[in-house]
ModelCIF file with pLDDT and N, C-alpha, C, O atoms, coordinates in Angstrom:
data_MODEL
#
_entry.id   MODEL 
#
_entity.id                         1 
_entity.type                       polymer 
_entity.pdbx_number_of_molecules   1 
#
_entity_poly.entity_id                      1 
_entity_poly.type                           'polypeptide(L)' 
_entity_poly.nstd_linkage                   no 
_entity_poly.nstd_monomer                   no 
_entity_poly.pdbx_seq_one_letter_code       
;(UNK)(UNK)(UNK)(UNK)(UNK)(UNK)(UNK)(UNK)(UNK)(UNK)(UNK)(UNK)(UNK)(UNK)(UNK)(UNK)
(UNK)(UNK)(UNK)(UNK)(UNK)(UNK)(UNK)(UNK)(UNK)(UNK)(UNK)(UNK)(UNK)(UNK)(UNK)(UNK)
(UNK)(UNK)(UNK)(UNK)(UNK)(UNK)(UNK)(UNK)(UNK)(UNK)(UNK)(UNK)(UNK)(UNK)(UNK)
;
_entity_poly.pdbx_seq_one_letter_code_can   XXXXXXXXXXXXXXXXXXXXXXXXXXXXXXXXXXXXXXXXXXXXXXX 
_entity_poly.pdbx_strand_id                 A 
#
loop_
_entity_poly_seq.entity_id 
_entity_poly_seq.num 
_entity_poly_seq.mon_id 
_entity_poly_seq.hetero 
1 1  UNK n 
1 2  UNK n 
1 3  UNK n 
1 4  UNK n 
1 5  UNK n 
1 6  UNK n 
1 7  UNK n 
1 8  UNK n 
1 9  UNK n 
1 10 UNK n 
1 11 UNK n 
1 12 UNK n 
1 13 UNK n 
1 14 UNK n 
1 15 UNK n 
1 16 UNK n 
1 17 UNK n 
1 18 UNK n 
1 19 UNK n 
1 20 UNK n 
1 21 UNK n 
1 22 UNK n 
1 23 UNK n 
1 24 UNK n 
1 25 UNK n 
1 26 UNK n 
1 27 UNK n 
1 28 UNK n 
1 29 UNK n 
1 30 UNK n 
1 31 UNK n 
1 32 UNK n 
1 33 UNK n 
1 34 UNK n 
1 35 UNK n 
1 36 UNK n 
1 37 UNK n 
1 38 UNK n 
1 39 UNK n 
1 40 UNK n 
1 41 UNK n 
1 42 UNK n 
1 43 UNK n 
1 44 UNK n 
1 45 UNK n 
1 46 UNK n 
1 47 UNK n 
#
_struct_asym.id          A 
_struct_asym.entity_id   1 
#
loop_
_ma_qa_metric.id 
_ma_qa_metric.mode 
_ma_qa_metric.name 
_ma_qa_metric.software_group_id 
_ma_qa_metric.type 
1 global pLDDT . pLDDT 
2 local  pLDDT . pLDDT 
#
_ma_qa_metric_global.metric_id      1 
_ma_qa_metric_global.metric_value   92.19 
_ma_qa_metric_global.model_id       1 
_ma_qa_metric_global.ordinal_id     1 
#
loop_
_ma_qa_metric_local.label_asym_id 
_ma_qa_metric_local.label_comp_id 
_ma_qa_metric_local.label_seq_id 
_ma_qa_metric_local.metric_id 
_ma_qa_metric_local.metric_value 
_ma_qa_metric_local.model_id 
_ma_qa_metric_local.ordinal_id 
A UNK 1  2 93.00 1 1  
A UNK 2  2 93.00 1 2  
A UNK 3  2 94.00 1 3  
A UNK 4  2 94.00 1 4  
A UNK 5  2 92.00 1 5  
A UNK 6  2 93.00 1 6  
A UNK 7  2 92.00 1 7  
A UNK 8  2 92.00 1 8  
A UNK 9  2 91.00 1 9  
A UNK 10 2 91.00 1 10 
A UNK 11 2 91.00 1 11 
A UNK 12 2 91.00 1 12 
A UNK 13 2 92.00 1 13 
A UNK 14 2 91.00 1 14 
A UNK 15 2 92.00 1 15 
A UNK 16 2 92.00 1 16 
A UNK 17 2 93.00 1 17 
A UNK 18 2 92.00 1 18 
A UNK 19 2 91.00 1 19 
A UNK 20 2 93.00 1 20 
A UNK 21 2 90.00 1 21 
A UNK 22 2 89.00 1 22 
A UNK 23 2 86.00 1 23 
A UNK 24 2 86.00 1 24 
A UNK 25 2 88.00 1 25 
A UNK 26 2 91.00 1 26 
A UNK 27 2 90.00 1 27 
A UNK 28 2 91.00 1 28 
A UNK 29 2 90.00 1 29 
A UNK 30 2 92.00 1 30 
A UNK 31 2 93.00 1 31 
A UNK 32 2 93.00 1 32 
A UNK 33 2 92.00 1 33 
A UNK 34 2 91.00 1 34 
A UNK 35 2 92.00 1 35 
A UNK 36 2 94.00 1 36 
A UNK 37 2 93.00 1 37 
A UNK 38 2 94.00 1 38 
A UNK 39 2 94.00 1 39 
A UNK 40 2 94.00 1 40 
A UNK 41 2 94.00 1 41 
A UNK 42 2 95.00 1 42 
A UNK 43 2 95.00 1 43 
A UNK 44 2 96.00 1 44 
A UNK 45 2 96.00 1 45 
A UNK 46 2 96.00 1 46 
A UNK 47 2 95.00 1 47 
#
loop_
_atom_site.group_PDB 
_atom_site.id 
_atom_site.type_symbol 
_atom_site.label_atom_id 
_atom_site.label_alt_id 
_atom_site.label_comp_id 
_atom_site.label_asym_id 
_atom_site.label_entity_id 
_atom_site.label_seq_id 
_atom_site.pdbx_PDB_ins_code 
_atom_site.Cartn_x 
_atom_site.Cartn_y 
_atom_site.Cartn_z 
_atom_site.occupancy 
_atom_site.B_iso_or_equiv 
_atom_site.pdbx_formal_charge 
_atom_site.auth_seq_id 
_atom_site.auth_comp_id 
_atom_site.auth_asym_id 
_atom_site.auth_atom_id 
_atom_site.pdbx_PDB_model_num 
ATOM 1   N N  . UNK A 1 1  ? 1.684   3.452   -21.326 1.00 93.00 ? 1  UNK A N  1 
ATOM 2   C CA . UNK A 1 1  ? 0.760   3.804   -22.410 1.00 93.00 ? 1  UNK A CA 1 
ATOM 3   C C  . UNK A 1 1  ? -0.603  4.169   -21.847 1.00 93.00 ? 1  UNK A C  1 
ATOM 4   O O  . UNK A 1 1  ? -1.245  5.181   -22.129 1.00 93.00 ? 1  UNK A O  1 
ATOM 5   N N  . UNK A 1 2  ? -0.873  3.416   -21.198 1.00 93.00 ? 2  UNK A N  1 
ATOM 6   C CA . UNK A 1 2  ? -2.656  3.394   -20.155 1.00 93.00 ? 2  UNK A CA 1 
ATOM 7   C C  . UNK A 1 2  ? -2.425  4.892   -19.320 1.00 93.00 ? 2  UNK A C  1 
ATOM 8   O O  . UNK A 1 2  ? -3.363  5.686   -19.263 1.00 93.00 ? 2  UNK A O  1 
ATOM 9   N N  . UNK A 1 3  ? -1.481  5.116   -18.865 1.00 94.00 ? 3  UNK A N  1 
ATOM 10  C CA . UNK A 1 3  ? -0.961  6.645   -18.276 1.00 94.00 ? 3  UNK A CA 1 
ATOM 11  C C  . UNK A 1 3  ? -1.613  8.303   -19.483 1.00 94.00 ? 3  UNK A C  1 
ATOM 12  O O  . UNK A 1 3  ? -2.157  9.386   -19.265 1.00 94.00 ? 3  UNK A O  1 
ATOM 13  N N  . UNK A 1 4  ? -1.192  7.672   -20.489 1.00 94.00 ? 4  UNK A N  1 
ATOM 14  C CA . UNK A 1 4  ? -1.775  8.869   -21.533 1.00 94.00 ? 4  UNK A CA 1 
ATOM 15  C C  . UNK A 1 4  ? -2.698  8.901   -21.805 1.00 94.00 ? 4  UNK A C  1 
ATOM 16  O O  . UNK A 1 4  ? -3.073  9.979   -22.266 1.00 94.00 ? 4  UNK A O  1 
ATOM 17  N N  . UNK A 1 5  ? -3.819  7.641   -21.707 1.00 92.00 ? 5  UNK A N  1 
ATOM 18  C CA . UNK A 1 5  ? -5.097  7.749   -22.146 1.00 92.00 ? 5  UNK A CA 1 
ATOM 19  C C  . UNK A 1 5  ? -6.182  8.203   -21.382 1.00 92.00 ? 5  UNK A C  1 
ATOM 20  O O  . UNK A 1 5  ? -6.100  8.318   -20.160 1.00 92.00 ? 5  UNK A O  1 
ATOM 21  N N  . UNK A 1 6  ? -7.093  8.442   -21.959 1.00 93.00 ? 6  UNK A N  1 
ATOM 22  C CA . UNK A 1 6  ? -8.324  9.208   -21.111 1.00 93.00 ? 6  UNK A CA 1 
ATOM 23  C C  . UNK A 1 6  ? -8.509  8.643   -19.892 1.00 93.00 ? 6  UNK A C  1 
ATOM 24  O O  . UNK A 1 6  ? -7.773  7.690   -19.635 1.00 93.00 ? 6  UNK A O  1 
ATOM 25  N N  . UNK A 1 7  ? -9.412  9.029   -18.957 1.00 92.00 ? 7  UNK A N  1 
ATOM 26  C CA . UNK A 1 7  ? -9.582  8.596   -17.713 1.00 92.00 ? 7  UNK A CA 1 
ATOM 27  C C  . UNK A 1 7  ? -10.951 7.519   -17.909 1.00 92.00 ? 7  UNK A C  1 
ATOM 28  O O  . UNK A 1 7  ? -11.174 6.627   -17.090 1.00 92.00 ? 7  UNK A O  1 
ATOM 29  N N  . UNK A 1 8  ? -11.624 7.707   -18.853 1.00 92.00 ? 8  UNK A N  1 
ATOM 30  C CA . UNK A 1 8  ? -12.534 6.959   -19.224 1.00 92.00 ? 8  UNK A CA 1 
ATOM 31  C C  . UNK A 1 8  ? -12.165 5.707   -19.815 1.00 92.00 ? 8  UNK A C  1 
ATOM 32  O O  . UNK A 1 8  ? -12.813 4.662   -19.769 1.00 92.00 ? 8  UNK A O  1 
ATOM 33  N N  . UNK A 1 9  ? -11.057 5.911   -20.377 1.00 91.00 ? 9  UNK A N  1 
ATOM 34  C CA . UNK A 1 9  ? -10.407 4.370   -21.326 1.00 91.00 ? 9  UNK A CA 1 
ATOM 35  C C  . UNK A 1 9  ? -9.890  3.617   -20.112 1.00 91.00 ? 9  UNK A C  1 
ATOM 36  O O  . UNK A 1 9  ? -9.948  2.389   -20.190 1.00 91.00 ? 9  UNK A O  1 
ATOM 37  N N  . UNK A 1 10 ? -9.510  4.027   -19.262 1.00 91.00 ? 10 UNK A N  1 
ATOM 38  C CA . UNK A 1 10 ? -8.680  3.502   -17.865 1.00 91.00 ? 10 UNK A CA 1 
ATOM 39  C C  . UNK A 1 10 ? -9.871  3.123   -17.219 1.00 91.00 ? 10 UNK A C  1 
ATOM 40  O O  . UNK A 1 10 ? -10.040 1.930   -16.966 1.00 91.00 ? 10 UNK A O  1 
ATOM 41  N N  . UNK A 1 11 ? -10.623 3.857   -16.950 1.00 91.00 ? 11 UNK A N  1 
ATOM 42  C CA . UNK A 1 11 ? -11.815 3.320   -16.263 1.00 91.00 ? 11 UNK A CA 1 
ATOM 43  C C  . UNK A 1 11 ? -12.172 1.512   -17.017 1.00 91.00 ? 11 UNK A C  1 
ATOM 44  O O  . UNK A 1 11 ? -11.911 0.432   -16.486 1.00 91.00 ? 11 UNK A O  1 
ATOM 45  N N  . UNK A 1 12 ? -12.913 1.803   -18.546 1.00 91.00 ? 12 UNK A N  1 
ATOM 46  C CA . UNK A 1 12 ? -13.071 0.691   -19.034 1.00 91.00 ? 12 UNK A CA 1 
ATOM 47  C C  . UNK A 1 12 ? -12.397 -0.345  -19.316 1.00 91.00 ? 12 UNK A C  1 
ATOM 48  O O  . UNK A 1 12 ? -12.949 -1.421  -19.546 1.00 91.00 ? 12 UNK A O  1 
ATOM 49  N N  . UNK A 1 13 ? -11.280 -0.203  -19.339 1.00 92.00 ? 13 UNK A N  1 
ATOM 50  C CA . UNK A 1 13 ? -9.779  -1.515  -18.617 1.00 92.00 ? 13 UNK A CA 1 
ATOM 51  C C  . UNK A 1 13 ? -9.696  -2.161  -17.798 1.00 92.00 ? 13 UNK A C  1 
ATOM 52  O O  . UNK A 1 13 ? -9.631  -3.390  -17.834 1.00 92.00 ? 13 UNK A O  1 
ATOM 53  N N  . UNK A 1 14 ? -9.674  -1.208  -16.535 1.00 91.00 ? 14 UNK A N  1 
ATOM 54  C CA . UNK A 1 14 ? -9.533  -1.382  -15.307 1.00 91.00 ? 14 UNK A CA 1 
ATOM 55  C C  . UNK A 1 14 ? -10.804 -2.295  -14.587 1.00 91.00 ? 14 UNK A C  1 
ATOM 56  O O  . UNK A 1 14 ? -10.586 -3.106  -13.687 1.00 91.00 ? 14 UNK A O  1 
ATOM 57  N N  . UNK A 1 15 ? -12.238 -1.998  -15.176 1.00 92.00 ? 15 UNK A N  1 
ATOM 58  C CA . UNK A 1 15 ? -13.299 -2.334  -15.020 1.00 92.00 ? 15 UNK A CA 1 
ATOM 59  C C  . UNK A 1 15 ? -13.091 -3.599  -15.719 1.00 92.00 ? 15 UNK A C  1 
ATOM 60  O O  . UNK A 1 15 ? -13.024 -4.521  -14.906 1.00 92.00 ? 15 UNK A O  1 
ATOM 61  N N  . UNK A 1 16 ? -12.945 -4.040  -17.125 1.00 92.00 ? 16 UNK A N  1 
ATOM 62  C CA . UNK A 1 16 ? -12.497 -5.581  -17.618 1.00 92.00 ? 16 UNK A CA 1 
ATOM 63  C C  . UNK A 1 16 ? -11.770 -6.198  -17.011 1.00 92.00 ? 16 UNK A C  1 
ATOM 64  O O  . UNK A 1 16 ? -12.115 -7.378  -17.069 1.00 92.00 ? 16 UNK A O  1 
ATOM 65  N N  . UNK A 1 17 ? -10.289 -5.962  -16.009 1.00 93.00 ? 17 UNK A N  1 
ATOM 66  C CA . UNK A 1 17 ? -9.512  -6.524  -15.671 1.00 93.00 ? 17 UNK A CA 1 
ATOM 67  C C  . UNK A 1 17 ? -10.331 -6.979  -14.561 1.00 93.00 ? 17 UNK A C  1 
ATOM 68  O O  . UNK A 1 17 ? -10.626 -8.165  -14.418 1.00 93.00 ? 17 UNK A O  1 
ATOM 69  N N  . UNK A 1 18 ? -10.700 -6.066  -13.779 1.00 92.00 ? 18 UNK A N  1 
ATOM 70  C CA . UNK A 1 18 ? -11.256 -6.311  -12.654 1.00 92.00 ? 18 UNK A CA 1 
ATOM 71  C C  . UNK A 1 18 ? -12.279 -7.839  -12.235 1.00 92.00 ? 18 UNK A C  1 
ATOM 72  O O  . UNK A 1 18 ? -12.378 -8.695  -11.356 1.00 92.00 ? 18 UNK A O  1 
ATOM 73  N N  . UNK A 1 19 ? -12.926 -7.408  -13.624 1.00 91.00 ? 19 UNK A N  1 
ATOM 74  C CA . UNK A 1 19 ? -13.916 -8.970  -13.403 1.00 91.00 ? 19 UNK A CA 1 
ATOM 75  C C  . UNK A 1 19 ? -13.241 -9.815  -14.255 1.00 91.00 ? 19 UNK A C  1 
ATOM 76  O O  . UNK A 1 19 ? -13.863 -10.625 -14.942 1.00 91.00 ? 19 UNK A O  1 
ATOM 77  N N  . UNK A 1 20 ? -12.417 -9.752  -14.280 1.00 93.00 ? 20 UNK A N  1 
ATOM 78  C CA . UNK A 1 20 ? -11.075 -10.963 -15.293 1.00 93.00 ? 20 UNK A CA 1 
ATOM 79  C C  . UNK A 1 20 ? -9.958  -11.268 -13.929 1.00 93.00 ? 20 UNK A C  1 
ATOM 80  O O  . UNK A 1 20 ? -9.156  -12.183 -14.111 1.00 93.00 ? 20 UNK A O  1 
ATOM 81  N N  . UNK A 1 21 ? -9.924  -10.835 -13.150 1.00 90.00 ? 21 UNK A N  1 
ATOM 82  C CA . UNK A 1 21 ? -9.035  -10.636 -12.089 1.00 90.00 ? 21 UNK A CA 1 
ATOM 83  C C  . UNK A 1 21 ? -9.653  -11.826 -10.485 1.00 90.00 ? 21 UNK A C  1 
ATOM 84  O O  . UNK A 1 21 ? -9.123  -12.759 -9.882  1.00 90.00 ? 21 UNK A O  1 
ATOM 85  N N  . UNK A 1 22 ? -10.947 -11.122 -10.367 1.00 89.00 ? 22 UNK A N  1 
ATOM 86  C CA . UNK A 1 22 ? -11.752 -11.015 -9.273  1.00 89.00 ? 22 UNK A CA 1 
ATOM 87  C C  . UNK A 1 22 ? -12.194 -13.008 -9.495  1.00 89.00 ? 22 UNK A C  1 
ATOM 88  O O  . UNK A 1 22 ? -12.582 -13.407 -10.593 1.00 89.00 ? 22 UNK A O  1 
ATOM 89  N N  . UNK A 1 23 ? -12.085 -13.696 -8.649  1.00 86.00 ? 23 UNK A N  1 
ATOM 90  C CA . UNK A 1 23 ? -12.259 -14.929 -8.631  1.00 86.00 ? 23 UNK A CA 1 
ATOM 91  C C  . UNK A 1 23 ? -13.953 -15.593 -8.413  1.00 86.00 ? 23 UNK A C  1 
ATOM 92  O O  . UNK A 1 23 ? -14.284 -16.778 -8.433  1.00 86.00 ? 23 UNK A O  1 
ATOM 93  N N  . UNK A 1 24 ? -14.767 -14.456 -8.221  1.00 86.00 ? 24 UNK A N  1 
ATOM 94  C CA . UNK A 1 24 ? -16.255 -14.618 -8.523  1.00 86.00 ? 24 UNK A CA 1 
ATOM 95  C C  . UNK A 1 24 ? -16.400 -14.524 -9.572  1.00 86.00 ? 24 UNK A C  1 
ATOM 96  O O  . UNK A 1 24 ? -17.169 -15.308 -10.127 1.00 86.00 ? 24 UNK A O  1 
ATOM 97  N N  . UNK A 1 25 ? -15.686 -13.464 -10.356 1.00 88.00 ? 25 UNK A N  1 
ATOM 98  C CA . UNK A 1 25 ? -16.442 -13.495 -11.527 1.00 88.00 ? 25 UNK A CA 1 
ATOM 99  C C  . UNK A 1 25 ? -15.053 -14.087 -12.745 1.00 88.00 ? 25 UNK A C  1 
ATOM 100 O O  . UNK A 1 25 ? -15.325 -14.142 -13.945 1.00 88.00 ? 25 UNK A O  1 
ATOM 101 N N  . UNK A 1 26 ? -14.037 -14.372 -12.381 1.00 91.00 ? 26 UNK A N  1 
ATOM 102 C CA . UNK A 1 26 ? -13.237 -14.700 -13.657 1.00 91.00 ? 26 UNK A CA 1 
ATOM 103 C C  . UNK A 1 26 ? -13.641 -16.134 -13.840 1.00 91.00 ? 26 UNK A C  1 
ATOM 104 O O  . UNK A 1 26 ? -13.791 -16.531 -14.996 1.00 91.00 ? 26 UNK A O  1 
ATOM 105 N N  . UNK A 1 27 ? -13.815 -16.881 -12.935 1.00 90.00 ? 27 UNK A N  1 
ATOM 106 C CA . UNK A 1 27 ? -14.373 -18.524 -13.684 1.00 90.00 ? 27 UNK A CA 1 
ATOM 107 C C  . UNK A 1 27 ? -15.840 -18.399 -14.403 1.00 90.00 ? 27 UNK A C  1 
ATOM 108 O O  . UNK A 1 27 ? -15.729 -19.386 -15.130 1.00 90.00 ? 27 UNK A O  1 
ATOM 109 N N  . UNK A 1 28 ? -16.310 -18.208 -14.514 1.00 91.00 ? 28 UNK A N  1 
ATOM 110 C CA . UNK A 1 28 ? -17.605 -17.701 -15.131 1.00 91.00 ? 28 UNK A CA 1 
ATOM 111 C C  . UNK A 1 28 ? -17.022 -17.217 -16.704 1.00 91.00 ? 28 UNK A C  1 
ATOM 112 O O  . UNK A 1 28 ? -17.276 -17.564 -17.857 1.00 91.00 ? 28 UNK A O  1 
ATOM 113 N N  . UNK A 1 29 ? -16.457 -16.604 -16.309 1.00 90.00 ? 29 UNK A N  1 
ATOM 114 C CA . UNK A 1 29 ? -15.973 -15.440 -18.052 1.00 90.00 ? 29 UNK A CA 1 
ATOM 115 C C  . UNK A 1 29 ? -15.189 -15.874 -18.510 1.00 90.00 ? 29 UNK A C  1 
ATOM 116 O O  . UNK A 1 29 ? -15.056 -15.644 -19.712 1.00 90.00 ? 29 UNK A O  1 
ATOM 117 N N  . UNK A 1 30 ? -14.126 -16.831 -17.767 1.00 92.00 ? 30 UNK A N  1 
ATOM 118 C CA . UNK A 1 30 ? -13.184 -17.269 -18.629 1.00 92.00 ? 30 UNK A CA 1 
ATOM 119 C C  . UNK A 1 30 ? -12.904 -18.764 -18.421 1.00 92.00 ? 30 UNK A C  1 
ATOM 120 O O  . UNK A 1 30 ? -12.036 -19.347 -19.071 1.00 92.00 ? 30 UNK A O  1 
ATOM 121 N N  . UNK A 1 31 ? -13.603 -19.316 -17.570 1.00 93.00 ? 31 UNK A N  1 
ATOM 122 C CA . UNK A 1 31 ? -13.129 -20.668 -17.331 1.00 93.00 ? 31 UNK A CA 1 
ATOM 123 C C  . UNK A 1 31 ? -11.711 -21.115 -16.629 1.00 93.00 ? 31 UNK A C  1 
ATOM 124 O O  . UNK A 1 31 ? -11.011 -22.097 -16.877 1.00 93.00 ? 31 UNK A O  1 
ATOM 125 N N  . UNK A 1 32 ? -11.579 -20.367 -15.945 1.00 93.00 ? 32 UNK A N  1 
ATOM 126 C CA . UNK A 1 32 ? -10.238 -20.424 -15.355 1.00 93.00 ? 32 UNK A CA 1 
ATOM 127 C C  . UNK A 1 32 ? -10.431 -20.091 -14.257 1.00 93.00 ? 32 UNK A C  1 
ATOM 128 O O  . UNK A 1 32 ? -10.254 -18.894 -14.029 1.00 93.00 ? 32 UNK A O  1 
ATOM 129 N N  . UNK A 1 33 ? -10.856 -20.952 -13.151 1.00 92.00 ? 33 UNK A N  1 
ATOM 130 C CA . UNK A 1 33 ? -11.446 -21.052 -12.183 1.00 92.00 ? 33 UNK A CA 1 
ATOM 131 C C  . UNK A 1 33 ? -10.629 -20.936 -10.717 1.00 92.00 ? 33 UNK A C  1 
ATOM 132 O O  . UNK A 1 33 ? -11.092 -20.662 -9.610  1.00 92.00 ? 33 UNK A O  1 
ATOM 133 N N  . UNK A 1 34 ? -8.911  -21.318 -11.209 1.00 91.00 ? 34 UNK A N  1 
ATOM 134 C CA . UNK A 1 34 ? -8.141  -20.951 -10.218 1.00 91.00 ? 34 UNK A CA 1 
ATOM 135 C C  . UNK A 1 34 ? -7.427  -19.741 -10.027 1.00 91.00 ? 34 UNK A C  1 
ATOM 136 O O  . UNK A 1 34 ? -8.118  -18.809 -9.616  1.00 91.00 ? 34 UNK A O  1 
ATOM 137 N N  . UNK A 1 35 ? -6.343  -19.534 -10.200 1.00 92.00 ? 35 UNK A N  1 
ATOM 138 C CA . UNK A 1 35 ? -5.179  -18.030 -9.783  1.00 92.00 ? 35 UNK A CA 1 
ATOM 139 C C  . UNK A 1 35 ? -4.911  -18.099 -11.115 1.00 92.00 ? 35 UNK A C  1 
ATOM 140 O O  . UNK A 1 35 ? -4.925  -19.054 -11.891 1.00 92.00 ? 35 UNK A O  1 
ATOM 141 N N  . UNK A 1 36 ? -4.625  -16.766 -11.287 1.00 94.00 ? 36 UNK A N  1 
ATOM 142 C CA . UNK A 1 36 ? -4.193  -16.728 -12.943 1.00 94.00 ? 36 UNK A CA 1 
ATOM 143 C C  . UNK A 1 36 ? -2.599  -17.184 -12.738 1.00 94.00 ? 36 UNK A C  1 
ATOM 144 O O  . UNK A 1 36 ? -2.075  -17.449 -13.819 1.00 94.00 ? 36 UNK A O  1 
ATOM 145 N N  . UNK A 1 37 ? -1.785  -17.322 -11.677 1.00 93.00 ? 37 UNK A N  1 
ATOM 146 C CA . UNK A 1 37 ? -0.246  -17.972 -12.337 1.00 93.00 ? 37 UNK A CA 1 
ATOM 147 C C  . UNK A 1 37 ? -0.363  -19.141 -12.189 1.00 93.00 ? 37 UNK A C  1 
ATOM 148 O O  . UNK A 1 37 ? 0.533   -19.929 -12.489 1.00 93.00 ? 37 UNK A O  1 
ATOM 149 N N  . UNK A 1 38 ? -1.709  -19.554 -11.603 1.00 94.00 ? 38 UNK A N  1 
ATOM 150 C CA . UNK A 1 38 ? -1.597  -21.558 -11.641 1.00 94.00 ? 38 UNK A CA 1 
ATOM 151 C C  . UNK A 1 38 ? -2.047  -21.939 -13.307 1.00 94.00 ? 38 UNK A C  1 
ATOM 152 O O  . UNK A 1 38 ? -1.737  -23.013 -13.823 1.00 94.00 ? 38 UNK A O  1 
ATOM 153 N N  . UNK A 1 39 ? -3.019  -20.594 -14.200 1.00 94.00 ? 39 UNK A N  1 
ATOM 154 C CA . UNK A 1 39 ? -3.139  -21.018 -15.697 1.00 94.00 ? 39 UNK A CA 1 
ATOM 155 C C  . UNK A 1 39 ? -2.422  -21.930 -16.765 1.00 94.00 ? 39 UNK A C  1 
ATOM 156 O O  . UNK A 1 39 ? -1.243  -21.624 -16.945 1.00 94.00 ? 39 UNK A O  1 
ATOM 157 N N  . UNK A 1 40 ? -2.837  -22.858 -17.418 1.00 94.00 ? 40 UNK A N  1 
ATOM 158 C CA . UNK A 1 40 ? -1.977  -23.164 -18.095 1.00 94.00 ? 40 UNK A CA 1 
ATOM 159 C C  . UNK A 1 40 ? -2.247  -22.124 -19.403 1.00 94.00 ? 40 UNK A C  1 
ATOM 160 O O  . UNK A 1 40 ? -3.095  -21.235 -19.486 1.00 94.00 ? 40 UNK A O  1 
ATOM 161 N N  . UNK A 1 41 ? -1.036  -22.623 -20.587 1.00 94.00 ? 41 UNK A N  1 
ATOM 162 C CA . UNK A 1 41 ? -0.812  -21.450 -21.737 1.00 94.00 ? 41 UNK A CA 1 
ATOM 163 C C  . UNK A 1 41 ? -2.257  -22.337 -22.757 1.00 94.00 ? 41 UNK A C  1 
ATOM 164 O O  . UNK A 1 41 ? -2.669  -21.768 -23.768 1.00 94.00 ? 41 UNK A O  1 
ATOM 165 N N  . UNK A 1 42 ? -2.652  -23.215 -22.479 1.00 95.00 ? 42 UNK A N  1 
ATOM 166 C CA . UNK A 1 42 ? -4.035  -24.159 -23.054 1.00 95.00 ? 42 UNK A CA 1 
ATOM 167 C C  . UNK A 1 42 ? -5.231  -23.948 -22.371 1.00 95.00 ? 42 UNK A C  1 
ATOM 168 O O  . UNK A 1 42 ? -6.254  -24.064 -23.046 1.00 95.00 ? 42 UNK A O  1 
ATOM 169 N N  . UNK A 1 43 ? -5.369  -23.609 -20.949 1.00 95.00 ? 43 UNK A N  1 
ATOM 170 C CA . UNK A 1 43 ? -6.634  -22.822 -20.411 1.00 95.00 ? 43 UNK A CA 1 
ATOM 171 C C  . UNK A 1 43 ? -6.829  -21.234 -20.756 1.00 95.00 ? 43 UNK A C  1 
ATOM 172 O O  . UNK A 1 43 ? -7.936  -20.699 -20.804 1.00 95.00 ? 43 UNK A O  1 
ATOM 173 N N  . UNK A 1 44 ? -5.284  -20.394 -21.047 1.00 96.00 ? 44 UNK A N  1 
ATOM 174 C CA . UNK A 1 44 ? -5.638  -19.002 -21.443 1.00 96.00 ? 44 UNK A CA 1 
ATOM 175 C C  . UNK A 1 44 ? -5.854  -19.346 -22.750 1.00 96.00 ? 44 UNK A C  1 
ATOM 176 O O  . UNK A 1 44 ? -7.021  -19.184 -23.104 1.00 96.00 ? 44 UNK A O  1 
ATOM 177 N N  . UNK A 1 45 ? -5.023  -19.815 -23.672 1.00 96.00 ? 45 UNK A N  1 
ATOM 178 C CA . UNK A 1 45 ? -5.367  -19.956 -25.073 1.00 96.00 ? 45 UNK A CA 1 
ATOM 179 C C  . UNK A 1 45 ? -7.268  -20.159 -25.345 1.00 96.00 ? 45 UNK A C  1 
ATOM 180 O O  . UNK A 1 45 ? -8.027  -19.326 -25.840 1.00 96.00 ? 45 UNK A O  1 
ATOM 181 N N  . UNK A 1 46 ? -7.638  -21.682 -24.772 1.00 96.00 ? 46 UNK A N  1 
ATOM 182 C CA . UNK A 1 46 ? -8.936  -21.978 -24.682 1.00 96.00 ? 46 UNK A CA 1 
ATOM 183 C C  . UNK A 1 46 ? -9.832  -20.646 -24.330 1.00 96.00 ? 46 UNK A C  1 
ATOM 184 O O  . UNK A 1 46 ? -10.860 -20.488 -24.988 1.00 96.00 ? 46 UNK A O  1 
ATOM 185 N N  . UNK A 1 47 ? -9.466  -19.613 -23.250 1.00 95.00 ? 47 UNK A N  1 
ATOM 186 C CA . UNK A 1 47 ? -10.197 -18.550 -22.946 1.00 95.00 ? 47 UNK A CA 1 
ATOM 187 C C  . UNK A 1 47 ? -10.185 -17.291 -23.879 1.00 95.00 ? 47 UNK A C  1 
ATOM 188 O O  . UNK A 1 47 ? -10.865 -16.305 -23.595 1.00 95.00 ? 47 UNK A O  1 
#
């Protein structure tokens, strides 16, 4: 689906994931301070 959309919508995705991804900045934004497959379904929920 992300394949058909503008290059700008991909940009602004890719750019959210990124600091949702990136371990400087995802404990900060989401409180989930370790690897996202160590998450529990109550730390993503909470986030």
């Amino acid at each position: 689906t992300l394949a058909w959309t503008s290059t700008a919508v991909q940009k602004q995705l890719t750019d959210l994931l990124g600091m949702l991804s990136m371990g400087l900045t995802r404990g900060p934004l989401t409180g989930i301070w370790g690897s996202w497959e160590n998450a529990t379904d109550e730390d993503v929920r909470a986030f």
